[in-house]
N, C-alpha and C. Protein backbone atom coordinates (compact mmCIF):
# COMPACT_ATOMS: atom_id res chain seq x y z
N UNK A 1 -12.38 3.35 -4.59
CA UNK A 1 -12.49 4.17 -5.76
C UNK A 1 -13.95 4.36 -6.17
N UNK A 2 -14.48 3.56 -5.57
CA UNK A 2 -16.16 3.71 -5.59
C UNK A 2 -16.53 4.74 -5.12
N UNK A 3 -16.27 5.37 -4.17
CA UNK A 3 -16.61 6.57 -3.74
C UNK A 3 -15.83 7.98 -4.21
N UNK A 4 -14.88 8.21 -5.33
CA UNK A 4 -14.32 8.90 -5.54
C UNK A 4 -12.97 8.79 -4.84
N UNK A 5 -12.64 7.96 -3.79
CA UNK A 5 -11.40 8.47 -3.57
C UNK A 5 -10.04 7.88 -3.95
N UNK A 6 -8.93 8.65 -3.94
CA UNK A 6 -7.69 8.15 -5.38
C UNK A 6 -6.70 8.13 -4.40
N UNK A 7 -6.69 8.55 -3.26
CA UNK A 7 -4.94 9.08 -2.29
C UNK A 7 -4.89 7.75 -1.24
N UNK A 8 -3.83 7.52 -0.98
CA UNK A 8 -3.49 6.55 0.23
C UNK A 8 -4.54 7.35 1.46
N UNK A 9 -4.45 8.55 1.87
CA UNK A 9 -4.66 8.84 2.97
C UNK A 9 -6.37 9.22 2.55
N UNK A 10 -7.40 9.07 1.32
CA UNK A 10 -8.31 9.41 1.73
C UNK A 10 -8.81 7.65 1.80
N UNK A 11 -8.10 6.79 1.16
CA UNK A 11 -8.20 5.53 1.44
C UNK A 11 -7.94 4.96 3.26
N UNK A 12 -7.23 5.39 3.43
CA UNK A 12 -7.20 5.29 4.70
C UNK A 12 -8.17 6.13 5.81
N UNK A 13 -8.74 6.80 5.30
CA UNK A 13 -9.67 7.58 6.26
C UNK A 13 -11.20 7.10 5.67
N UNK A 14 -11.39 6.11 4.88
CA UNK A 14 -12.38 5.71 4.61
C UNK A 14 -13.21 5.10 5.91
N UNK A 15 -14.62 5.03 6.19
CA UNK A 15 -15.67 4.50 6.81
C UNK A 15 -14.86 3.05 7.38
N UNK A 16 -14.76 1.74 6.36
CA UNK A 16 -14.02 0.66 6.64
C UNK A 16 -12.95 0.10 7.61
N UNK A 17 -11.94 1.45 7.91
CA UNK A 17 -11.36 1.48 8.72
C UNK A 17 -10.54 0.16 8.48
N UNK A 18 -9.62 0.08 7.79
CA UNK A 18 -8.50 -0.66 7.09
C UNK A 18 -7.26 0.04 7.91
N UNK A 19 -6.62 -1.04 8.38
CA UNK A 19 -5.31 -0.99 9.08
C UNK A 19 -3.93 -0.35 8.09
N UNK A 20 -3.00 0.39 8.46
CA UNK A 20 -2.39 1.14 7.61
C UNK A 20 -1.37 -0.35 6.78
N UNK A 21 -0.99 -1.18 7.38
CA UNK A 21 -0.69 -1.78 6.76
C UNK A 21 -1.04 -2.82 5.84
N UNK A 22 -2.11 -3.31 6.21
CA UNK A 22 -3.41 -3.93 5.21
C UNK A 22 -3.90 -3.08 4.19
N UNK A 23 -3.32 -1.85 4.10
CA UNK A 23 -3.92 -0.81 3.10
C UNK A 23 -2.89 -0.99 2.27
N UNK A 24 -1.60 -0.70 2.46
CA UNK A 24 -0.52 -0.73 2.18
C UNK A 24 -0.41 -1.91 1.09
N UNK A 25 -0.46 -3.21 1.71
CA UNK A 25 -0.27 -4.28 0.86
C UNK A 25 -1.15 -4.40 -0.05
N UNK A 26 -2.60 -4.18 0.37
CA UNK A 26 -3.49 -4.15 -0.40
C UNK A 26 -3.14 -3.54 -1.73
N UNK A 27 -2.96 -2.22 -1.74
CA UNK A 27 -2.68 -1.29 -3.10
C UNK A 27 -1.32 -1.61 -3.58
N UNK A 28 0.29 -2.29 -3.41
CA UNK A 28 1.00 -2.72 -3.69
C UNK A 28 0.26 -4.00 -4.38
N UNK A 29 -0.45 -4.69 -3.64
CA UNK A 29 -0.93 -5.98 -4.88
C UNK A 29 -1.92 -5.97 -5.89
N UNK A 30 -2.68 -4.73 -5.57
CA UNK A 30 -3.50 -4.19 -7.04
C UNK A 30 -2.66 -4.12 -7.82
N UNK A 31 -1.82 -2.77 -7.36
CA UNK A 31 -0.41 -2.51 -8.56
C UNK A 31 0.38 -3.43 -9.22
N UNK A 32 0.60 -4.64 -8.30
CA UNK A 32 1.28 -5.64 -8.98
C UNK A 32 0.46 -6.89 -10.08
N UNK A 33 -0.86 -6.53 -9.67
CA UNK A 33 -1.87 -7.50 -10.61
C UNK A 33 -2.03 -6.66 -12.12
N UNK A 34 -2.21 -5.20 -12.02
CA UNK A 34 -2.35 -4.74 -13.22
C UNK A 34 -3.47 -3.95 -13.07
N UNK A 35 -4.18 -3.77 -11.87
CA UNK A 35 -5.46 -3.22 -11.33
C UNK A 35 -5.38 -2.01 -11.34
N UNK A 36 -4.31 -1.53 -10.51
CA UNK A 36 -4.47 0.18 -10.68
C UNK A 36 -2.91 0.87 -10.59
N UNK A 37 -3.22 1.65 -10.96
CA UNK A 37 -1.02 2.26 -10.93
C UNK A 37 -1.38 3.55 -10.34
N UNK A 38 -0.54 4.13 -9.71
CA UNK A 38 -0.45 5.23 -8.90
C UNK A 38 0.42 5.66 -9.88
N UNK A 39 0.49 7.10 -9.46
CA UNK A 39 1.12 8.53 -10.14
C UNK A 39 0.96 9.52 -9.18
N UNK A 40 2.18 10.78 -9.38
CA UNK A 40 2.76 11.74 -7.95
C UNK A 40 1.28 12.53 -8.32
N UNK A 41 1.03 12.87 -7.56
CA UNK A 41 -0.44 14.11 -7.57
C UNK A 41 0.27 14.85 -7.33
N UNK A 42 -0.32 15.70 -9.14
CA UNK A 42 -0.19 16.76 -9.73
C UNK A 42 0.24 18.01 -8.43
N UNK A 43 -0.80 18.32 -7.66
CA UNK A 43 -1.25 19.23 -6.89
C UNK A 43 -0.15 19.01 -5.42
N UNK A 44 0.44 17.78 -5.24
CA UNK A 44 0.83 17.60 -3.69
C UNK A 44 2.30 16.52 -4.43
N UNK A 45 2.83 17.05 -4.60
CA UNK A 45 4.07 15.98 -5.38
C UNK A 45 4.56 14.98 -3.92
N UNK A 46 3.92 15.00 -2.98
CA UNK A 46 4.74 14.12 -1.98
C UNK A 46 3.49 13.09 -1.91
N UNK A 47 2.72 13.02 -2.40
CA UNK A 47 1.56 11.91 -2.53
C UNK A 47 0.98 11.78 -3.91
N UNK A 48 0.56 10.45 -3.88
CA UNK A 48 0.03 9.47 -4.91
C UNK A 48 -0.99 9.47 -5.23
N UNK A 49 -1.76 9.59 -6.57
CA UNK A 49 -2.65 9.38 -6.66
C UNK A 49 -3.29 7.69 -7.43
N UNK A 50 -4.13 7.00 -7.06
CA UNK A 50 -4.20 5.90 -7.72
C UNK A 50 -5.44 5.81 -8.78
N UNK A 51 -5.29 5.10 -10.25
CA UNK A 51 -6.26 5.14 -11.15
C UNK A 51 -6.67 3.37 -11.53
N UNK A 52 -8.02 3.31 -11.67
CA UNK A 52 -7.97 2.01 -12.11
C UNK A 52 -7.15 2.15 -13.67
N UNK A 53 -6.74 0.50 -13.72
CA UNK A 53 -6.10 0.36 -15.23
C UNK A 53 -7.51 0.01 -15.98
N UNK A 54 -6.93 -0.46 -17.03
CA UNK A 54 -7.84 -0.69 -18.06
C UNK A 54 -8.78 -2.22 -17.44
N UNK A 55 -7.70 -3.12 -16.85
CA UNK A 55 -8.02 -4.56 -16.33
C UNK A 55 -8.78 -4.18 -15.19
N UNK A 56 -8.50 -2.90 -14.80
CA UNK A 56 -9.42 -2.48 -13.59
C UNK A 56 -10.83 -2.02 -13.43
N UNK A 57 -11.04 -1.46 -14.70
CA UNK A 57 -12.20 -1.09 -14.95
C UNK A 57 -12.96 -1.93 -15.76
N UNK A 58 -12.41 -2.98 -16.00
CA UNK A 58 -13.02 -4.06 -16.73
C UNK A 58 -13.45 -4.99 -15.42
N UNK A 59 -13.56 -4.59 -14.45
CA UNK A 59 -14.08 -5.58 -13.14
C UNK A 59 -15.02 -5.23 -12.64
N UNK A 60 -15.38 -3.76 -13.63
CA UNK A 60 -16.53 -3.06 -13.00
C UNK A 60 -17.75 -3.54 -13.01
N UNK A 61 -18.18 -4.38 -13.95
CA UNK A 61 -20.02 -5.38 -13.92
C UNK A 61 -19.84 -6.11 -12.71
N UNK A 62 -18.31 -6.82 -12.19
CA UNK A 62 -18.30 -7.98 -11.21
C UNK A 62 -18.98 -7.02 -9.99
N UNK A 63 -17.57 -5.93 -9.90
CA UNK A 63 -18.08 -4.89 -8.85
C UNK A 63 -19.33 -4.35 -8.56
N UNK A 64 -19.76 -4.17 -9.20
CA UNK A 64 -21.80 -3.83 -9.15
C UNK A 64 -22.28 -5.13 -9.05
N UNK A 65 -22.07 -6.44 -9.08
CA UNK A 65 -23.07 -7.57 -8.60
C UNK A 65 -22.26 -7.78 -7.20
N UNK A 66 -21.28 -7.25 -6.65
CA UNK A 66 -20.96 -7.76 -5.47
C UNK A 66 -21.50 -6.86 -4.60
N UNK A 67 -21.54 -5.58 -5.33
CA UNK A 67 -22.06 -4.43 -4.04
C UNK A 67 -23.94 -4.32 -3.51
N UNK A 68 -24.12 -5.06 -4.76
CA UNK A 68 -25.55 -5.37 -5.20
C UNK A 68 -26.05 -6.22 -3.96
N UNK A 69 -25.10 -7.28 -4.14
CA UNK A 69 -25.38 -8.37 -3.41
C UNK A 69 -25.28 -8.51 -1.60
N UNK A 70 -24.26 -7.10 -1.47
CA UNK A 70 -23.95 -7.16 -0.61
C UNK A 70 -25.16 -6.35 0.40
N UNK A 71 -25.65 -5.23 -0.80
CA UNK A 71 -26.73 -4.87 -0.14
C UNK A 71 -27.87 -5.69 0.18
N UNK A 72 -28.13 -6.74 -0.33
CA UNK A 72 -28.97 -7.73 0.44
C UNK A 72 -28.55 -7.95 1.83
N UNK A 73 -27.41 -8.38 2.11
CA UNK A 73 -26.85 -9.22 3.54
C UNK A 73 -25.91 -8.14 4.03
N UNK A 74 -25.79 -7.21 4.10
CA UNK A 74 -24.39 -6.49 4.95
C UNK A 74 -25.20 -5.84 5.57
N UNK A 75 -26.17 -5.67 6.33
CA UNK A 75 -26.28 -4.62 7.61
C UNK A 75 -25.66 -3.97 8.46
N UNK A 76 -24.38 -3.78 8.26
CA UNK A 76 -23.35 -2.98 8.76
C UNK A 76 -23.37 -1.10 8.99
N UNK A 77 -23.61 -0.55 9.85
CA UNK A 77 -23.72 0.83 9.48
C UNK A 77 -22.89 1.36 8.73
N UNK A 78 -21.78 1.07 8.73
CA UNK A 78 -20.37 1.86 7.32
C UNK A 78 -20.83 0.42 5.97
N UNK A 79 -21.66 0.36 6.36
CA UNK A 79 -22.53 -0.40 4.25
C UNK A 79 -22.46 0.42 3.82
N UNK A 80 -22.02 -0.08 2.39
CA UNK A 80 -22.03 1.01 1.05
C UNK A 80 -23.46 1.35 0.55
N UNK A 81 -24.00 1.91 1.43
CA UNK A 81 -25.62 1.76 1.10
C UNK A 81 -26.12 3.29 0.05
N UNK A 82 -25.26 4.54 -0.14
CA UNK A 82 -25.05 5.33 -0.80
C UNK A 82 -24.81 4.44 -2.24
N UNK A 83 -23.63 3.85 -2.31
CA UNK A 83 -23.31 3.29 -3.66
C UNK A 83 -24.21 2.42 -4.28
N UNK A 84 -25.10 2.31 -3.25
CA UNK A 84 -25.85 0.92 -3.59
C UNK A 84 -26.89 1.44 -4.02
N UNK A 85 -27.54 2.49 -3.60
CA UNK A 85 -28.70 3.56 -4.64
C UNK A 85 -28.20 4.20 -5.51
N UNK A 86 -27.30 4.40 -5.78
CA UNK A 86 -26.76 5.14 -6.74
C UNK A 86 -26.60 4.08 -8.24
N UNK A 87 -26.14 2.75 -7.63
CA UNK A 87 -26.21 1.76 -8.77
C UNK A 87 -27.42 1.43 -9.24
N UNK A 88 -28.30 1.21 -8.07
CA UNK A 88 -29.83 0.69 -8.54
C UNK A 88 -31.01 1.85 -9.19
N UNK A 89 -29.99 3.17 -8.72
CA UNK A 89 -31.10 3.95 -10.11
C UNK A 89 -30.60 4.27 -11.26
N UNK A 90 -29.45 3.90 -11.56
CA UNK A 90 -28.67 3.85 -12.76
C UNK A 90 -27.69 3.02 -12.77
N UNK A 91 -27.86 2.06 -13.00
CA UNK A 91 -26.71 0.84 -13.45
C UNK A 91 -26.09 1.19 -14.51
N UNK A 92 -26.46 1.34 -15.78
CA UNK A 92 -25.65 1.57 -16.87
C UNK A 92 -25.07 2.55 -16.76
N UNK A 93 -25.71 3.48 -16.00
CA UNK A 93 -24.72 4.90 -16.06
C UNK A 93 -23.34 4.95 -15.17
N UNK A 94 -23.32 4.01 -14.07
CA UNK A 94 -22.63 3.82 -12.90
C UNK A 94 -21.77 3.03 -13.42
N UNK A 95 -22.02 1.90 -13.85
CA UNK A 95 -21.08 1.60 -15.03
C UNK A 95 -19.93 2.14 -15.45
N UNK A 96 -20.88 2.49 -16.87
CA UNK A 96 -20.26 3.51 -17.79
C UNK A 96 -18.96 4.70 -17.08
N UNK A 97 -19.52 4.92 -15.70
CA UNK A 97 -18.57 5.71 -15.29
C UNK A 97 -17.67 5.72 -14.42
N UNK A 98 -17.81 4.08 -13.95
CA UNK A 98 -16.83 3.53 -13.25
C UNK A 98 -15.98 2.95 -14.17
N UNK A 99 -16.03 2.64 -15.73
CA UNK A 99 -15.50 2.07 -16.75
C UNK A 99 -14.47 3.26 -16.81
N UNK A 100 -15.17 4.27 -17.30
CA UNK A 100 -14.38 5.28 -17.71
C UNK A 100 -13.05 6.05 -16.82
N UNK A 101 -13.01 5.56 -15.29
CA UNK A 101 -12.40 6.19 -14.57
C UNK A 101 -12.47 7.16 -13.95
């Protein structure tokens, strides 16, 4: 959701390359923690769209010191290294608008 995306399938076509069923459980146990709830998209009623909850966007300071951090040590070419300038020239704003949804 860091990068804008809300659908199973743009989650699944992400850089990371997450197994369909590791995706699967994954977003079933957000949903079941209180993290994020899906809803039919508006536009495609046969797919989901997912939103952080309120508990979700309240994880957002953790989320910016992990991505932070990660940009120290992840040398990985699919690194979130986009997100990671985007936080470090505006933190509060990145924030603010990962808070907001």
């Amino acid at each position: 959701m860091l990068n804008g995306k809300r659908t199973y399938s743009e989650f699944l076509q992400a850089d990371e390359g997450i197994a369909t069923n590791i995706l699967i459980s994954r977003l079933k146990q957000l949903e079941n923690d209180a993290i994020v709830e899906k809803y039919r998209d508006p536009n495609n009623r046969r797919s989901f769209v997912y939103h952080l909850t309120q508990k979700g966007r309240d994880l957002a300071p953790i989320i910016l010191e992990i991505v932070i951090w990660s940009g120290v040590y992840d040398y990985r070419p699919n690194a979130m290294r986009e997100v990671l300038e985007k936080i470090l020239r505006d933190r509060s704003g990145f924030e603010a608008k990962l808070r907001k949804g």
